[in-house]
Protein backbone atom coordinates (compact mmCIF):
# COMPACT_ATOMS: atom_id res chain seq x y z
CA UNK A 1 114.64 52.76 173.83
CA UNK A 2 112.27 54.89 176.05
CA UNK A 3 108.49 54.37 175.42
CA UNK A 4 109.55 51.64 172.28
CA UNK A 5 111.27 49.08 173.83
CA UNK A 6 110.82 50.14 177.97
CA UNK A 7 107.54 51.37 179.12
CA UNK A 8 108.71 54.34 180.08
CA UNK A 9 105.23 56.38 180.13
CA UNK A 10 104.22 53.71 182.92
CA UNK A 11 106.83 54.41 185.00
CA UNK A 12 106.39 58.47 184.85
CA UNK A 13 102.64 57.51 185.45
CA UNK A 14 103.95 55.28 188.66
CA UNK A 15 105.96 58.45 189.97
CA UNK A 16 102.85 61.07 189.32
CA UNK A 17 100.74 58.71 191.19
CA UNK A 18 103.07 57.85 194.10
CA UNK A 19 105.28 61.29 194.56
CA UNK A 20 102.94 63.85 193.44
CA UNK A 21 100.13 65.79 195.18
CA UNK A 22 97.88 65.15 192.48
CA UNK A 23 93.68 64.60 191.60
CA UNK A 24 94.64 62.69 188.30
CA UNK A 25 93.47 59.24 188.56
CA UNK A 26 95.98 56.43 186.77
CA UNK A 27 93.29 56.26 183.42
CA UNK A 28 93.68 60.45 183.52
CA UNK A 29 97.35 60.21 183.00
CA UNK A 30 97.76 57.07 180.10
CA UNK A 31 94.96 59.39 178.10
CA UNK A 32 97.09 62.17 177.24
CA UNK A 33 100.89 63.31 177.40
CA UNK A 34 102.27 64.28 180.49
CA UNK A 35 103.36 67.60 179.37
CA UNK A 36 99.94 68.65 178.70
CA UNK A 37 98.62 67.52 181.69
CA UNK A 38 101.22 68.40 184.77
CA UNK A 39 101.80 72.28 186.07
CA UNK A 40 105.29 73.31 184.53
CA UNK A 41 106.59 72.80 188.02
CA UNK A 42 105.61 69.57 188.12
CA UNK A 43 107.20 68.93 185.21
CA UNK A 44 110.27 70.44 185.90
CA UNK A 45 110.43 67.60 189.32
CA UNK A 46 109.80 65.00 187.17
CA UNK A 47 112.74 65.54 184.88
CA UNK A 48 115.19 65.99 188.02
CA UNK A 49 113.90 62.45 189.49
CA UNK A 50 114.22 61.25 185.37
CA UNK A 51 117.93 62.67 186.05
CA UNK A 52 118.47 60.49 189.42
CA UNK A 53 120.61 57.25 189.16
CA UNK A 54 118.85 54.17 189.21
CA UNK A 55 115.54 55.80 187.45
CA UNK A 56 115.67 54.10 184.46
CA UNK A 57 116.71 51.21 185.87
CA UNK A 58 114.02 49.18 186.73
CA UNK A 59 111.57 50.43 183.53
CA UNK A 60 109.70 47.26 182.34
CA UNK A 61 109.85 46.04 179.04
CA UNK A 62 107.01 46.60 176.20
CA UNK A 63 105.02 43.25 175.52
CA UNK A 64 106.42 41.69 172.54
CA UNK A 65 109.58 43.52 172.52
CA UNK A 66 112.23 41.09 173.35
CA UNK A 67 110.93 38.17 171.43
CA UNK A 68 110.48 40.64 167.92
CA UNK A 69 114.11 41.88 168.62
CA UNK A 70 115.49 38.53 168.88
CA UNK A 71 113.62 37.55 165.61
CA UNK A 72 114.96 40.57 164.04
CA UNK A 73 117.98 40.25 165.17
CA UNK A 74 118.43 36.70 163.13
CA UNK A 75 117.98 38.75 159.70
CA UNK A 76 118.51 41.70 160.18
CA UNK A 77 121.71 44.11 161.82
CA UNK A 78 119.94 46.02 164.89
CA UNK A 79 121.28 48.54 166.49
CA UNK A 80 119.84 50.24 169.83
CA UNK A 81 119.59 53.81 169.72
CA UNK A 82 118.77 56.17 172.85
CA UNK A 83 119.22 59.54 172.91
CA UNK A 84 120.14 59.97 176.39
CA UNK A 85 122.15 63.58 176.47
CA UNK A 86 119.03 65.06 178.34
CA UNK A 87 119.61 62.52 181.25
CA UNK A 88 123.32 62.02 181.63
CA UNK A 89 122.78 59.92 184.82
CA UNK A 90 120.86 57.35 182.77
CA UNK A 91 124.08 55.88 181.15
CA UNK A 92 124.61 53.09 183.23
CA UNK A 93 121.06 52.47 183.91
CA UNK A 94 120.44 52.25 180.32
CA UNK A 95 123.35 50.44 179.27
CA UNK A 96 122.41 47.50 182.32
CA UNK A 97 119.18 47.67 181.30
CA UNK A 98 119.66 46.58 177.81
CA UNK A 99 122.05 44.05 178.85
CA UNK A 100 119.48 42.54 181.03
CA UNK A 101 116.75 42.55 178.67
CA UNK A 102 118.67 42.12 175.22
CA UNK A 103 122.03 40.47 175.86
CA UNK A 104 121.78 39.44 172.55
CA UNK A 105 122.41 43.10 170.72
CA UNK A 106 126.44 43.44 171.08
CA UNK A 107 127.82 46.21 173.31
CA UNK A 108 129.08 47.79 170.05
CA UNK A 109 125.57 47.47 168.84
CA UNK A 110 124.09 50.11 171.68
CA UNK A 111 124.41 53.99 170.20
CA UNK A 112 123.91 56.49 173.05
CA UNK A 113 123.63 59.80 171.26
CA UNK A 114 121.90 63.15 171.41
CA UNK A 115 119.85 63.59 167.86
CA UNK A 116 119.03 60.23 166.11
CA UNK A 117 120.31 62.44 162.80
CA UNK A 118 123.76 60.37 163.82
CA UNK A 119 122.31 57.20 162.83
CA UNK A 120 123.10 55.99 158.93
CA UNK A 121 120.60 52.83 158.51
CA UNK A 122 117.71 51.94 156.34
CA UNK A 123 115.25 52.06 159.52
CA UNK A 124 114.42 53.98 162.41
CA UNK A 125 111.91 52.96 164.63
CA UNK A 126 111.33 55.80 167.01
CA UNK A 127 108.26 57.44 169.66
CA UNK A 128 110.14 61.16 168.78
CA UNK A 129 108.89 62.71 164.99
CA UNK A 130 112.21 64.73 165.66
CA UNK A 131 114.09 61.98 165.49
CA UNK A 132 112.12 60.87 162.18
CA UNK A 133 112.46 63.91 160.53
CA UNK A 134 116.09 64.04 160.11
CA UNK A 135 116.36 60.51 159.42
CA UNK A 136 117.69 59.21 155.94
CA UNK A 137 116.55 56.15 155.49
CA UNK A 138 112.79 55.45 156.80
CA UNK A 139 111.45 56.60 159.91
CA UNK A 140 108.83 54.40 161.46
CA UNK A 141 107.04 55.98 164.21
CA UNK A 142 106.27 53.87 166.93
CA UNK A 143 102.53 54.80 168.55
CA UNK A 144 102.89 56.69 172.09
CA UNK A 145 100.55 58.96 173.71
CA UNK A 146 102.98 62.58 172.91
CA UNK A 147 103.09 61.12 168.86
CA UNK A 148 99.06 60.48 168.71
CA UNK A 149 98.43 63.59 166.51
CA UNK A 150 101.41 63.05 164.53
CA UNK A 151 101.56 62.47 160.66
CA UNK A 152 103.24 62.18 157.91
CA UNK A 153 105.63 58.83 159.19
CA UNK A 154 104.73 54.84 159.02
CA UNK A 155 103.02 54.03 162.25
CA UNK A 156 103.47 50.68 164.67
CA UNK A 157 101.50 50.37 167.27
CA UNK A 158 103.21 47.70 168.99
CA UNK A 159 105.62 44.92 168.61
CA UNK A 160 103.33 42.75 166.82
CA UNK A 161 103.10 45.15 164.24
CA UNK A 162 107.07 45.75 163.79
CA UNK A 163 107.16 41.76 163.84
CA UNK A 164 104.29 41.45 160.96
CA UNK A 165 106.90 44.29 158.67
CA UNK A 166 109.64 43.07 158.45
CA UNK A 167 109.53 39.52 159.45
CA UNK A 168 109.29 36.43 157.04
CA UNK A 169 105.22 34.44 157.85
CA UNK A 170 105.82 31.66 159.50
């Protein structure tokens, strides 16, 4: 869910900018990841306000995302996987959030888990190589600034691209 379907990177970027004593500009912090960028105590303040309720409420969605998963979701049974165990208070937030955005993907549909290795489909489209890596069928990395070095996977850069895979040409 977080930085493939919600822009999730914007909103930490938001936060930095707004809560944060801080001489990165906006462009400084959607060049690199965050983790290479912020002091470790930073850091660790950013994951306690990740941790709040109501944090990952309000996350928009990624251009392109609810219109491919509605396509998709005509040929093809999608499930929404978020592996929210780091962030317990972002249950409900979550959960809301994809009900908001894609009422279309049953409840039953929506896997809240800790390690993607859990999930038994023939795709995983994921922003984490961890999550790729354990994967059985094939793991499709989806392009965000903390996977930009990464190899070895099937990239997407976007919605577009997920649409142009495994959709029919109209």
């Amino acid at each position: 869910m977080d930085d493939v379907l919600a822009n999730t990177h914007e909103k930490l970027v938001s936060v930095v900018l707004n809560d944060f004593t801080t001489n990165f500009t906006e462009q400084d912090l959607k060049a690199a990841p965050l983790r290479e960028l912020l002091h470790p105590k930073q850091l660790g303040k950013l994951n306690k306000i990740m941790n709040m309720p109501g944090f990952f409420a309000d996350i928009e969605v990624k251009e392109g995302a609810i219109e491919t998963v509605a396509a998709l979701s005509r040929f093809y049974e999608l499930y929404i996987a978020t592996a929210c165990m780091e962030f317990p208070n972002s249950f409900k937030d979550k959960f809301d959030w994809l009900g908001r955005h894609f009422r279309f993907i049953p409840w039953t549909n929506i896997v809240f888990c800790g390690y993607k290795s859990i999930i038994h489909s023939d795709y995983l489209i994921d922003d984490h190589p961890r999550n790729l890596y354990a994967f059985k069928g094939e793991g499709i990395l989806f392009s965000a600034l903390h996977n930009r070095k990464e190899e070895g996977f099937r990239r997407v850069n976007n919605w577009k691209e997920v649409s142009e895979l495994f959709l029919p040409i109209v």
